[in-house]
Protein backbone atom coordinates (compact mmCIF):
# COMPACT_ATOMS: atom_id res chain seq x y z
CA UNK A 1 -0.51 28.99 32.29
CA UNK A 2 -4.28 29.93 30.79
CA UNK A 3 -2.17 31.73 27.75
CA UNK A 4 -0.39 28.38 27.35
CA UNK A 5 -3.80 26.24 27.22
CA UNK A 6 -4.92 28.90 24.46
CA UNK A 7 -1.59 28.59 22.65
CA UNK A 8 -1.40 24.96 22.84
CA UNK A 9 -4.97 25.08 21.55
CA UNK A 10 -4.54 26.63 18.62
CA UNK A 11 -1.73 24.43 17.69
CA UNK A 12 -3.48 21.01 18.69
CA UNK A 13 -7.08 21.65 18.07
CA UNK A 14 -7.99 19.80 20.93
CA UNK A 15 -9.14 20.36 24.21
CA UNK A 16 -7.92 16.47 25.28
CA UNK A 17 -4.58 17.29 23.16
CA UNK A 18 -4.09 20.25 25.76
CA UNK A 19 -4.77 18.28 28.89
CA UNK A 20 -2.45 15.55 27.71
CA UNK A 21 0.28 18.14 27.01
CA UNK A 22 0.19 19.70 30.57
CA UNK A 23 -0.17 15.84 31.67
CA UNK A 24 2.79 14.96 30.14
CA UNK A 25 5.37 17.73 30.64
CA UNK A 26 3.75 17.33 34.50
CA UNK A 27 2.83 21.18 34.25
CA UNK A 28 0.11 22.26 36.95
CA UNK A 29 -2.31 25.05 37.30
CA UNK A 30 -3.25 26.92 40.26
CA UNK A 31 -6.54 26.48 42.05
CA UNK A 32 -8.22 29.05 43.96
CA UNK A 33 -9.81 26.93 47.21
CA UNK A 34 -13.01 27.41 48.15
CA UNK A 35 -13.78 25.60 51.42
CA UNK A 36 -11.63 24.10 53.64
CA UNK A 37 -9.07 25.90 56.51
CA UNK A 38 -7.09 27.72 53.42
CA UNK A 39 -10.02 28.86 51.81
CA UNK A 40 -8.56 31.42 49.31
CA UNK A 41 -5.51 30.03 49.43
CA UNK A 42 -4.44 29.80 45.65
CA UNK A 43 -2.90 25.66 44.70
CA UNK A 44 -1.01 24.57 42.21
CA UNK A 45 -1.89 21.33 40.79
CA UNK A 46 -2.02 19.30 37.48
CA UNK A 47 -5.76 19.95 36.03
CA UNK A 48 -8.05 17.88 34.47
CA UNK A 49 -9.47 17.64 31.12
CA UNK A 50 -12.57 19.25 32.11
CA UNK A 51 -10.97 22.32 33.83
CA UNK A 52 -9.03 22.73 30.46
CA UNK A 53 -12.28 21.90 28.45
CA UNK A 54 -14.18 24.88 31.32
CA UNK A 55 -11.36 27.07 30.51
CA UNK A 56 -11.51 27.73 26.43
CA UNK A 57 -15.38 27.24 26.73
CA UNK A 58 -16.06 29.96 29.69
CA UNK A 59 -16.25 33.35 28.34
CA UNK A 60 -14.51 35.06 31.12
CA UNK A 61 -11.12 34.43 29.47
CA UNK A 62 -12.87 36.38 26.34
CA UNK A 63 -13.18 39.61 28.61
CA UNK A 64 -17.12 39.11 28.64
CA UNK A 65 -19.47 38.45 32.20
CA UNK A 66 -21.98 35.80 31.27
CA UNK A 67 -24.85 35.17 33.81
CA UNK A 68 -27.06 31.80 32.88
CA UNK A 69 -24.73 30.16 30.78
CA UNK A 70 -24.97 26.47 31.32
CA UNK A 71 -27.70 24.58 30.44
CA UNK A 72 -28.92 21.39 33.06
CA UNK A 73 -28.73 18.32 30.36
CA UNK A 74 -31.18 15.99 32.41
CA UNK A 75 -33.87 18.95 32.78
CA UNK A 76 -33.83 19.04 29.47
CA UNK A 77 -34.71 15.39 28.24
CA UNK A 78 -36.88 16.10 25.33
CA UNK A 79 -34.66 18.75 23.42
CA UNK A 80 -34.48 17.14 19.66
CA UNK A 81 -31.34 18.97 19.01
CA UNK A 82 -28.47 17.90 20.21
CA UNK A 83 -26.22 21.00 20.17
CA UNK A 84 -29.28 22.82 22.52
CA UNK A 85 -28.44 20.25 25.36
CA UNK A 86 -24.80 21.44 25.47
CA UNK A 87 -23.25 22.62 28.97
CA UNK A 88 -22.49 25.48 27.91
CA UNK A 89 -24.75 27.59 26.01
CA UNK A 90 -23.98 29.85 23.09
CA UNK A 91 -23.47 33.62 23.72
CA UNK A 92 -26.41 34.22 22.17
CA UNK A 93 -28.04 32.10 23.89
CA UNK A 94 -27.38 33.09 27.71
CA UNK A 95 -28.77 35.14 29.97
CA UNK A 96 -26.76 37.94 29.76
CA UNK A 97 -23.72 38.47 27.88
CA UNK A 98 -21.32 41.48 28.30
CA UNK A 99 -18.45 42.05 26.33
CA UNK A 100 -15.48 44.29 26.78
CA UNK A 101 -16.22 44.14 30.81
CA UNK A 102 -12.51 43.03 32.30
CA UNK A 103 -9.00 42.13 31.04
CA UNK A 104 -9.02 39.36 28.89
CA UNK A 105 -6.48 36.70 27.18
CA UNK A 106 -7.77 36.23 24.01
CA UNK A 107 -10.24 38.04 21.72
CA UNK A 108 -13.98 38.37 21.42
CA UNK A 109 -13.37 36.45 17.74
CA UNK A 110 -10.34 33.93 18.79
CA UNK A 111 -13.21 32.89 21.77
CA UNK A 112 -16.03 32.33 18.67
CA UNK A 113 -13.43 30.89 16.76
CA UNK A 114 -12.12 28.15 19.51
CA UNK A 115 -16.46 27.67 20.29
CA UNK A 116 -16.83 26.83 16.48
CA UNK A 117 -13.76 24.28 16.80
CA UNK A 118 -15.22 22.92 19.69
CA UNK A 119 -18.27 21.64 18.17
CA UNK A 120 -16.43 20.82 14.59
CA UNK A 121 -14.76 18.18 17.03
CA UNK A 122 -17.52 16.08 18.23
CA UNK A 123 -18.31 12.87 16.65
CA UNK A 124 -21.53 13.86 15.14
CA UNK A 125 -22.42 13.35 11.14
CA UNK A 126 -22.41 16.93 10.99
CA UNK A 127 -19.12 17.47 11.96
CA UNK A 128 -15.47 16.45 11.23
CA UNK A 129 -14.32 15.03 14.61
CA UNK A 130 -10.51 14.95 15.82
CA UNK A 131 -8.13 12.77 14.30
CA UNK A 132 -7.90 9.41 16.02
CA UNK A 133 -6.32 6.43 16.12
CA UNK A 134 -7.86 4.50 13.91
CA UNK A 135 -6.26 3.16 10.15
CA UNK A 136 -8.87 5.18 8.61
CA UNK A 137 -6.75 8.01 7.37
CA UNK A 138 -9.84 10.32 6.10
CA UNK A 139 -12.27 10.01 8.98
CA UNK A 140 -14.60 13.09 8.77
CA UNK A 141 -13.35 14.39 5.52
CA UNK A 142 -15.29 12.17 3.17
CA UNK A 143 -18.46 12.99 1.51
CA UNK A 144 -21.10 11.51 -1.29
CA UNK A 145 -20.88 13.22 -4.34
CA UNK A 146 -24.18 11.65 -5.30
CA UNK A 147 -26.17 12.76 -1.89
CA UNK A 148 -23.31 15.26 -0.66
CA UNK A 149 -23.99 14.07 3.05
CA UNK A 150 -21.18 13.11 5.01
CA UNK A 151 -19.80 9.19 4.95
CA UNK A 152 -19.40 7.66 7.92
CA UNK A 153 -16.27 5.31 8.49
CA UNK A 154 -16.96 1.44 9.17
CA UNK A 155 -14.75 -0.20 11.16
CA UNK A 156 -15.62 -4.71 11.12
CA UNK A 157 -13.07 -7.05 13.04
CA UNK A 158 -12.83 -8.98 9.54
CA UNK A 159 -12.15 -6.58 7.47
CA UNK A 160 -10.29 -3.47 5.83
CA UNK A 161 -11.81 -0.18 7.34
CA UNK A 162 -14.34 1.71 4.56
CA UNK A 163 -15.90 4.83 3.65
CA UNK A 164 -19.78 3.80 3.55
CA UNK A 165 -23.09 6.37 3.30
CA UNK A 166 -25.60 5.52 4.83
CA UNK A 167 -27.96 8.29 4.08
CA UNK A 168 -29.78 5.44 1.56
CA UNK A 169 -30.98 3.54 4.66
CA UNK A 170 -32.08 6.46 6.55
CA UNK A 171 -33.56 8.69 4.03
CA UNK A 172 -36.36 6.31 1.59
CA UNK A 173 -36.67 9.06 -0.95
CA UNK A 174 -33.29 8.48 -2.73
CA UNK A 175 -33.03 6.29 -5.77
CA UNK A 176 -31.00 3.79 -4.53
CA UNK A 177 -27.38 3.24 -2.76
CA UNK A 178 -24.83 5.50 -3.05
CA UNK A 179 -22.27 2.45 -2.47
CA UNK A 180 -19.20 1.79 -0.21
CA UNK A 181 -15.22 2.02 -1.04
CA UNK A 182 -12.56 0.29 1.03
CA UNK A 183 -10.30 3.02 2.65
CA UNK A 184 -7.31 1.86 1.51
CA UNK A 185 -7.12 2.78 -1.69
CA UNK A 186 -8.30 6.14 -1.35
CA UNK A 187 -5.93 6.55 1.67
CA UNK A 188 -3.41 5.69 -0.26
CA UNK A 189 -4.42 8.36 -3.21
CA UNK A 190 -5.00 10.93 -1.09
CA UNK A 191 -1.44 10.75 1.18
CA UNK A 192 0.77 10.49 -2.20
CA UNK A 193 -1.10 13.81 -3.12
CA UNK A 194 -0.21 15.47 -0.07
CA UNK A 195 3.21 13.92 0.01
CA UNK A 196 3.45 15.48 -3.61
CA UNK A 197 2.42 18.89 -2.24
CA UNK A 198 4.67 18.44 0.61
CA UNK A 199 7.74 17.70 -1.35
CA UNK A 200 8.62 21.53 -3.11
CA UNK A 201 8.44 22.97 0.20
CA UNK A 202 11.04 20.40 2.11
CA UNK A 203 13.22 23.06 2.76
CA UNK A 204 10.47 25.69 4.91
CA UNK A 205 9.19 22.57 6.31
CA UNK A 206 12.84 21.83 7.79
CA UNK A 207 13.11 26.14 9.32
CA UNK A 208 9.56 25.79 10.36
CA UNK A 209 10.06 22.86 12.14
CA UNK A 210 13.36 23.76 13.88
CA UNK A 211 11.50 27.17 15.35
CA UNK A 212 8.68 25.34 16.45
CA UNK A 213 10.69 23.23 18.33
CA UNK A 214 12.83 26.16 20.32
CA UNK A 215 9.32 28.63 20.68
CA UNK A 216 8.25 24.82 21.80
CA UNK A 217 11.15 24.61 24.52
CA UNK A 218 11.47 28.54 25.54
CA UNK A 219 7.58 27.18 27.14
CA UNK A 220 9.22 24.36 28.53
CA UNK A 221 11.67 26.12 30.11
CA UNK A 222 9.75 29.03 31.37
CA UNK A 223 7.74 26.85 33.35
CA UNK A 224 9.77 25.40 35.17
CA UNK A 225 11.21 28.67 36.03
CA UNK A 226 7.78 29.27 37.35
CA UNK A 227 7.71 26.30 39.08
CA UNK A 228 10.98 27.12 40.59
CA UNK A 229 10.23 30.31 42.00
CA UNK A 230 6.88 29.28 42.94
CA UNK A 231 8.30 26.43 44.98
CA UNK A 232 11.20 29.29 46.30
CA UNK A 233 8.31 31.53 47.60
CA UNK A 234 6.71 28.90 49.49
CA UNK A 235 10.26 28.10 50.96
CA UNK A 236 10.76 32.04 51.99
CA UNK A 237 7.20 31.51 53.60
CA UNK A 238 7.58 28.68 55.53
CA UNK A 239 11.46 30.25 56.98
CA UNK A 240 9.24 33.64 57.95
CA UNK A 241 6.62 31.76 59.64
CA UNK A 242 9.55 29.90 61.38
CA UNK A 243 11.27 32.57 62.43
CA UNK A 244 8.74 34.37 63.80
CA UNK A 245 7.66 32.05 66.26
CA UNK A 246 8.82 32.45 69.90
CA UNK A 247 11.67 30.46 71.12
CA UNK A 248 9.47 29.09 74.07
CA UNK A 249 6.80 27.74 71.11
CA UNK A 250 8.97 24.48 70.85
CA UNK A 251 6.42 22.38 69.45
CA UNK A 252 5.38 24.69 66.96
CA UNK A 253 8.42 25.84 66.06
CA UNK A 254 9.58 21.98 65.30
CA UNK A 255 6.36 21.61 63.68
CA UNK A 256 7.15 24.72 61.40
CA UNK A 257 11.02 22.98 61.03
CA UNK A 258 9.56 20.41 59.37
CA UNK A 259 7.13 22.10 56.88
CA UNK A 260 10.20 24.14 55.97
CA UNK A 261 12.84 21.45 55.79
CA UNK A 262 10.47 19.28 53.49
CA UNK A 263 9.85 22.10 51.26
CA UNK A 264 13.53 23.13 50.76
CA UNK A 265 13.25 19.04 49.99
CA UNK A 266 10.97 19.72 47.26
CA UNK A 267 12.62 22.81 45.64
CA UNK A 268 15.86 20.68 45.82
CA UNK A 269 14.28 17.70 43.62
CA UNK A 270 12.54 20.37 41.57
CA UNK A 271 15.67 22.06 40.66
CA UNK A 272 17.36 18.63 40.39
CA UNK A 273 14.70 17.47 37.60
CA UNK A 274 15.21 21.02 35.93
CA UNK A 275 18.82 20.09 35.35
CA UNK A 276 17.95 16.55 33.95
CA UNK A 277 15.73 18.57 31.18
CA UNK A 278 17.97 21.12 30.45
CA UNK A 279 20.75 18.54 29.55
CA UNK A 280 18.23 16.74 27.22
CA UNK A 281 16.05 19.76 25.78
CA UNK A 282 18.24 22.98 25.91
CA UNK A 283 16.62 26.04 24.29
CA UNK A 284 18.68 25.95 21.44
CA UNK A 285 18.95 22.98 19.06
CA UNK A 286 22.47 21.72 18.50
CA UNK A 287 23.70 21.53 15.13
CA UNK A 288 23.33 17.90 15.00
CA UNK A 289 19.54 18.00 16.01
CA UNK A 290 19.29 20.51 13.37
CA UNK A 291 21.06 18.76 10.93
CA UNK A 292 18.65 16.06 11.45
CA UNK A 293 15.68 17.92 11.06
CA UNK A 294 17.04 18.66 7.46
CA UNK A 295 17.67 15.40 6.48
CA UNK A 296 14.16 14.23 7.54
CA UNK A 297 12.55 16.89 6.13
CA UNK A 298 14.37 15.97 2.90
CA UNK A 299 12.70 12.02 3.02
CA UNK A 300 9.42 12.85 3.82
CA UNK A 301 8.20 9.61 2.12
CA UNK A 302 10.05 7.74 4.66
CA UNK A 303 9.06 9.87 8.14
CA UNK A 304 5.26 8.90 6.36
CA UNK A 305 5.65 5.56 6.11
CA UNK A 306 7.80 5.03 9.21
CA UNK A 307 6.29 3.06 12.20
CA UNK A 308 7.24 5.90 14.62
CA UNK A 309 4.64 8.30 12.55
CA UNK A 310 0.87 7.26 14.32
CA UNK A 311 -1.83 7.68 11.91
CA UNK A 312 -2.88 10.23 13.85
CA UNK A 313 0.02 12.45 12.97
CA UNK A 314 -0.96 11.07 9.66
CA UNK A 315 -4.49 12.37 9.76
CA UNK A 316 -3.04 15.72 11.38
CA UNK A 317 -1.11 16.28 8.27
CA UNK A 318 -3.76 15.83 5.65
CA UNK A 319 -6.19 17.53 7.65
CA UNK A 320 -3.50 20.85 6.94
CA UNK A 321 -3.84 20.80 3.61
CA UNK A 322 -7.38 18.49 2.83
CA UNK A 323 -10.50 20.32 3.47
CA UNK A 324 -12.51 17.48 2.04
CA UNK A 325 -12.57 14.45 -0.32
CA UNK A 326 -15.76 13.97 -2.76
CA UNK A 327 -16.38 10.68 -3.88
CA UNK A 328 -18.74 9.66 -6.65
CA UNK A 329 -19.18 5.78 -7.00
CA UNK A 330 -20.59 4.51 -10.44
CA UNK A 331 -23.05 2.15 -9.46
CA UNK A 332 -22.49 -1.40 -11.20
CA UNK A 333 -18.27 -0.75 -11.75
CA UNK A 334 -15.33 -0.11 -10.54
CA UNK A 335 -14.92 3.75 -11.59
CA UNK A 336 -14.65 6.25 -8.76
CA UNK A 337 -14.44 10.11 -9.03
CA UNK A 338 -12.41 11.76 -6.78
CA UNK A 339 -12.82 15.22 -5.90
CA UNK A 340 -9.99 16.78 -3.00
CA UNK A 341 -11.07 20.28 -1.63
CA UNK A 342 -7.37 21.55 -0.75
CA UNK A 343 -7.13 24.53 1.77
CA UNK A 344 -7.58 27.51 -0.15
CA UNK A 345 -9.99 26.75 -2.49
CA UNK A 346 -8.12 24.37 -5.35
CA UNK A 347 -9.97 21.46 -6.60
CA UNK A 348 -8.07 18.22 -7.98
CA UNK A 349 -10.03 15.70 -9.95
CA UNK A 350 -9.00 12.45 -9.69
CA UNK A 351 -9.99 8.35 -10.57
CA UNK A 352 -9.17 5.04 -9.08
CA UNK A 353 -10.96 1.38 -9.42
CA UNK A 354 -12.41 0.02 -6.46
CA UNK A 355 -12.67 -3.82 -5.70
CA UNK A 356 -15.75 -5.28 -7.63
CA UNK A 357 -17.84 -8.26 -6.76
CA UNK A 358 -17.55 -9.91 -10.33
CA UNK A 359 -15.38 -9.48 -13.46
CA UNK A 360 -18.49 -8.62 -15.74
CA UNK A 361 -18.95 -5.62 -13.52
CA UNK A 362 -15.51 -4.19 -14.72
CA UNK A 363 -15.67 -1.58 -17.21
CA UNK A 364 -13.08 -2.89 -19.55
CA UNK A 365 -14.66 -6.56 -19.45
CA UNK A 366 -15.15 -7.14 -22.68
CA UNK A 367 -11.70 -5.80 -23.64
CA UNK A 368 -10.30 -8.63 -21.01
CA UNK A 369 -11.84 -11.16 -22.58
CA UNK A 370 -11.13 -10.53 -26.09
CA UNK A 371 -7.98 -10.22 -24.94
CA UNK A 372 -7.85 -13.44 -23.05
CA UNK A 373 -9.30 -15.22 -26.58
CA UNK A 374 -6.57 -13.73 -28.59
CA UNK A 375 -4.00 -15.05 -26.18
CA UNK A 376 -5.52 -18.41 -25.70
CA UNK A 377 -5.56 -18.64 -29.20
CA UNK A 378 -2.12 -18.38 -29.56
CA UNK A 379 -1.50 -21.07 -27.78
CA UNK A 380 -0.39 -19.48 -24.24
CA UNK A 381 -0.80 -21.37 -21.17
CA UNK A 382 -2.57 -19.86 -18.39
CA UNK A 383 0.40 -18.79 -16.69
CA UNK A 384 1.77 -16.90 -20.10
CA UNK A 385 -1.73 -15.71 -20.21
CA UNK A 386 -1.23 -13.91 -16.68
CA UNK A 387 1.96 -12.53 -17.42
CA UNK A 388 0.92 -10.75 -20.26
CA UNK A 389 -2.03 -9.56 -19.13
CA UNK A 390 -0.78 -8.11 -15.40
CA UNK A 391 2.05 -5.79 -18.36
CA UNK A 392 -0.74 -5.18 -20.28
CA UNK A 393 -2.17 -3.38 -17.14
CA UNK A 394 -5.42 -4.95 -16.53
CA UNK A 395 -6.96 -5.57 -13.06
CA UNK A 396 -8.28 -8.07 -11.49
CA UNK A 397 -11.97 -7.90 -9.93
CA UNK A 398 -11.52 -7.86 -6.27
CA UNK A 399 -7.87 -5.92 -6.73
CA UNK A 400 -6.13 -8.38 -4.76
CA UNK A 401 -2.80 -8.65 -6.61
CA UNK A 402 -1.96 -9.60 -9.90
CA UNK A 403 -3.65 -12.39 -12.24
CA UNK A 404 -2.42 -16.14 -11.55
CA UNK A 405 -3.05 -19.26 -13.03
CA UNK A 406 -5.89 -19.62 -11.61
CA UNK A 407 -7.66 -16.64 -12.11
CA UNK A 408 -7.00 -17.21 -15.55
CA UNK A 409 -8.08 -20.58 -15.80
CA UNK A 410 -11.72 -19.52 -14.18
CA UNK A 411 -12.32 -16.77 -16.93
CA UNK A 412 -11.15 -19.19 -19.25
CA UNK A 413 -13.86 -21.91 -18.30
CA UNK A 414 -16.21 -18.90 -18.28
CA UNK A 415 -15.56 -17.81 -21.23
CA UNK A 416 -15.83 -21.39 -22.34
CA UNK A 417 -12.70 -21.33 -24.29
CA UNK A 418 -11.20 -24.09 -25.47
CA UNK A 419 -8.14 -26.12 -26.41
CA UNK A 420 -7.14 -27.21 -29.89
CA UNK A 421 -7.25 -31.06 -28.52
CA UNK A 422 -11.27 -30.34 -28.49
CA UNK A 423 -11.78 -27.31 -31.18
CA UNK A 424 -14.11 -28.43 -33.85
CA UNK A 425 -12.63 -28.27 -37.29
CA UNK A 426 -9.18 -28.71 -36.26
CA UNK A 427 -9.25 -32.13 -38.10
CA UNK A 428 -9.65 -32.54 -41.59
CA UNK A 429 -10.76 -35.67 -44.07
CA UNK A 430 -9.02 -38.67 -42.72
CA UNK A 431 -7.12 -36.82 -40.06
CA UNK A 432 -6.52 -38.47 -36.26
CA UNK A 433 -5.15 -36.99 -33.54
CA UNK A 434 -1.96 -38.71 -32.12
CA UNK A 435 -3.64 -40.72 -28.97
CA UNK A 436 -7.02 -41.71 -31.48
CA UNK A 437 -4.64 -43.05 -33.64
CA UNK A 438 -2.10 -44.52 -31.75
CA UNK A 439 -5.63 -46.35 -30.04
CA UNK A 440 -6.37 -47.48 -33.40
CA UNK A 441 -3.63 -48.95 -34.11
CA UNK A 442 -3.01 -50.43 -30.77
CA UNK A 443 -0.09 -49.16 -29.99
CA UNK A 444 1.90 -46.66 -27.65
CA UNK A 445 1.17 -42.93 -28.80
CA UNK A 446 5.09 -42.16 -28.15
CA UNK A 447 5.59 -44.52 -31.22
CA UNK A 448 2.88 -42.70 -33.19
CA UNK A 449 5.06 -39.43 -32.00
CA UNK A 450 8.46 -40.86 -33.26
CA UNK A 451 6.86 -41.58 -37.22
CA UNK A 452 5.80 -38.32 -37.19
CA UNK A 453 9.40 -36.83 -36.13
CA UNK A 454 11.05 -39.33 -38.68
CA UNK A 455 8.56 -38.18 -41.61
CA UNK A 456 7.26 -42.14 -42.04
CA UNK A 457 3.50 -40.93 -41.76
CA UNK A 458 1.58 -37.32 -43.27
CA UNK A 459 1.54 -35.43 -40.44
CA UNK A 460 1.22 -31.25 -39.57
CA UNK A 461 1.25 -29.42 -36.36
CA UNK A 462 -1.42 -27.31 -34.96
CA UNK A 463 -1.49 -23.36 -35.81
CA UNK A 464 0.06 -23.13 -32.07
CA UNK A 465 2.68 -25.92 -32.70
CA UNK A 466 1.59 -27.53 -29.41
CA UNK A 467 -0.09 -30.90 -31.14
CA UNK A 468 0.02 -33.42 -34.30
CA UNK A 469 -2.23 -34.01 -36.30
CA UNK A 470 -1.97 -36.91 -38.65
CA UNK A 471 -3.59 -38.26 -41.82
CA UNK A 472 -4.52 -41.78 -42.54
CA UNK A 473 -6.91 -43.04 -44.67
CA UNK A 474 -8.10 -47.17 -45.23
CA UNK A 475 -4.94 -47.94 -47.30
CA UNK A 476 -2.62 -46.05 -44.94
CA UNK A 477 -3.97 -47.69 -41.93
CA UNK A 478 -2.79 -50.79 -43.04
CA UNK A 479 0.29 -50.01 -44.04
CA UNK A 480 0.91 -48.19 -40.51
CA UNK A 481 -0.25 -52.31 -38.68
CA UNK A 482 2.48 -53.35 -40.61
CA UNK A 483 4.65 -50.71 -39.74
CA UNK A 484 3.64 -51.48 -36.56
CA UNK A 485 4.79 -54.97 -36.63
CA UNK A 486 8.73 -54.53 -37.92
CA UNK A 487 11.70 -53.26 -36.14
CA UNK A 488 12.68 -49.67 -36.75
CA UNK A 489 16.00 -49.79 -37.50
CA UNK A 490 15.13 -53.26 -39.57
CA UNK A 491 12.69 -50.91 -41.63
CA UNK A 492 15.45 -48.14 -42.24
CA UNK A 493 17.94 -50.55 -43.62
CA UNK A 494 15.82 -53.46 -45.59
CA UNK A 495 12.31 -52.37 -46.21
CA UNK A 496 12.75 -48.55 -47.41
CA UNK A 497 8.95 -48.53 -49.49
CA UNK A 498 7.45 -49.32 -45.69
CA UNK A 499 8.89 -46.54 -44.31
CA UNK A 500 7.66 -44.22 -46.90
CA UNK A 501 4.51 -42.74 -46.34
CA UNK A 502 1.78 -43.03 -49.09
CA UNK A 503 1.22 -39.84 -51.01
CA UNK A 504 -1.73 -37.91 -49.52
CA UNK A 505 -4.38 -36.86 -51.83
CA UNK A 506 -5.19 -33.06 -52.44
CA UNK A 507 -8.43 -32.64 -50.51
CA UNK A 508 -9.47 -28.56 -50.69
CA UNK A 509 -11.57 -29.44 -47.19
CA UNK A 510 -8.76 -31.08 -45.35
């Protein structure tokens, strides 16, 4: 069982990830009893998280004898340092130490090794931590690029997680703030990297995984073997202690019945649940289980982004190939360098845009708006506008989706664009609009709209075709009343000069 907690160590990298495997497979450890009638007496039960925690941090199970090697936390109030009020003291710093002095399970460097683990899991700023539960996929693997101190993660109950440092607030002597970046988008940059790493190697990741699961079960199994035959010893114990009691010993020898007779029970139901696991976990994997290893191993994509997959098996499988993540924020835009530190030593440069709080803190501003200008003046409407400009690849500030009508419309008031109805210089000498006209004359402006369609006044449309414009001087005013006054199809058929419009003079400024 202590090789197990070693083995299971290495593989989770957590001391509570051990304790909640032996929880949950209901495997127990025995006890040595110190006081008590049985004291001696070795018990098997199912351990806590501090006997595992006691067990990879003792450095008996190393081989060594250690003499002074915890440290009293509340004697030791005023210690500044944190990792000198630990409860168990570094080898260098106990008593005595003595290596090589009885058998041992694991090495002198696979005990240093497990002790530097140990520490790189607390929740300090110094250290990564253990993957949690929280949306955060990058928790302890981000750092400044500016300050190169460690980011902390900031969870609010309004809002997105985000990567945030701190140091600024803490530390006066910097220049100013190194800034904050929502986690989701670098989540999200930093998990299609790894699923692109991930993908050449489906294949080993499918073999791997099936061995892993039968070394996983051969455990399984050979525990409750152990369990078995520990349970069949204390069977054989109890039916010796029985039989050698004397016949006229009745009341001990019912006594001693019983013990036996409940733990032939207990071997029964042991043996019982052994047969329920073998029919669900044999050692080998059937074809079909294998089968389906292949096939998942072949979609990673989808195990990722499946709701069976935690985000802490998430965070597990970055933190196997992503050593750390290096951000540099550009103060005053949206730019963010993006450094990943892979396992082994290769760097990746990458960039993404982070939500800004205005649109004049974009980087490409100016290029938006001229391009907004040139669109407008084309004679777009707003929702055109967005259209064009969510193909043409442009972002919006706060990255919330795509641009909409009314995005557009607010840059378009800020930008204080506008329409050809109120341009100055639209109109030339002696030119009207359709509704001044039509106000002019006193009459509807879809009558004003019909001359212009049947050629009886000068008229032209705007550069965007949207609008008329239409030219009347004194002399064609009046003509247009008396337009105004006759029936339309009684102009067409008797009065042919009314219905032809006066011809405009050449006017170079019109």
């Amino acid at each position: 069982m202590v090789e197990l907690v070693f083995e299971k160590f290495e593989e989770t990298g957590s001391a509570y990830g051990v304790f909640r495997y032996l929880a949950d497979n209901q495997l127990k450890m025995g006890f040595r009893l110190h006081k008590g009638p049985r004291r001696g007496e070795l018990e098997f039960r199912l351990p806590t998280s501090a006997r595992v925690l006691n067990i990879l941090k003792h450095p008996i199970y190393a081989g060594a004898y250690g003499y002074a090697m915890r440290r009293n936390c509340k004697m030791h109030r005023n210690v500044d340092n944190l990792n000198e009020k630990g409860w168990f003291l570094s080898p260098e710093d106990m008593g005595v130490c003595l290596r090589d002095r009885m058998p041992a399970y694991i090495t002198w460097d696979q005990y240093l090794a497990n002790q530097a683990k140990l520490q790189e899991n607390r929740s300090t700023r110094k250290s990564k931590g253990i993957p949690r539960r929280g949306d955060a996929l990058l928790a302890g693997l981000v750092r400044c690029g500016r300050c190169h101190r460690q980011m902390i993660t900031s969870y609010k109950t309004d809002k997105l997680p985000s990567y945030c440092c701190d140091e600024f607030v803490r530390n006066q002597t910097l220049e100013g703030y190194c800034g904050r970046l929502a986690a989701k988008w670098i989540d999200e940059l930093v998990s299609s990297q790894v699923l692109r790493a991930v993908a050449p190697a489906a294949i080993e990741l499918s073999e791997a995984a099936t061995k892993e699961i039968e070394i996983e079960r051969q455990h399984l199994h050979r525990q409750w073997n152990l369990k078995i035959e520990r349970a069949q010893q204390e069977c054989d114990r109890a039916r010796r202690r029985y039989e050698a009691v004397e016949p006229e010993n009745r009341l001990v020898a019912r006594t001693l019945e019983s013990d036996w007779e409940a733990l032939l029970i207990d071997l029964q139901n042991i043996e019982d649940d052994y047969e329920r696991f073998k029919s669900t976990s044999p050692i080998q994997l059937s074809d079909q289980e294998k089968l389906r290893i292949k096939s998942l191993s072949s979609s990673v994509p989808e195990v990722w982004r499946a709701e069976s997959t935690t985000n802490e098996h998430r965070k597990i499988i970055i933190r196997c190939l992503v050593d750390q993540v290096i951000l540099t924020i550009e103060d005053g835009t949206e730019n963010v360098d993006v450094t990943i530190l892979w396992q082994g030593g290769f760097r990746s440069q990458h960039a993404i845009c982070k939500a800004v709080g205005s649109y004049s803190q974009l980087s490409d501003y100016e290029q938006l708006c001229k391009r907004i200008e040139e669109l407008h003046r084309q004679g777009l409407h707003h929702r055109e506008i967005a259209a064009q400009l969510n193909e043409e690849g442009f972002r919006t500030a706060r990255r919330r989706g795509k641009f909409t009508t009314q995005n557009v419309g607010d840059l378009i008031r800020r930008l204080n664009l506008r329409g050809e109805l109120f341009r100055d210089g639209m109109l030339g000498k002696d030119e009207w609009w359709i509704p001044d006209l039509a106000d002019k004359l006193g009459v509807i402006q879809q009558k004003v709209h019909y001359w212009a369609r049947q050629g009886w006044v000068h008229s032209r449309r705007t550069p965007t075709g949207k609008h008329w414009i239409v030219w009347a001087d004194r002399e064609e005013l009046r003509r247009l009343r008396k337009l105004k006054k006759l029936h339309g199809s009684y102009i067409a058929k008797n009065h042919p000069v009314l219905v032809t419009p006066k011809d405009r003079p050449s006017d170079p400024d019109s």
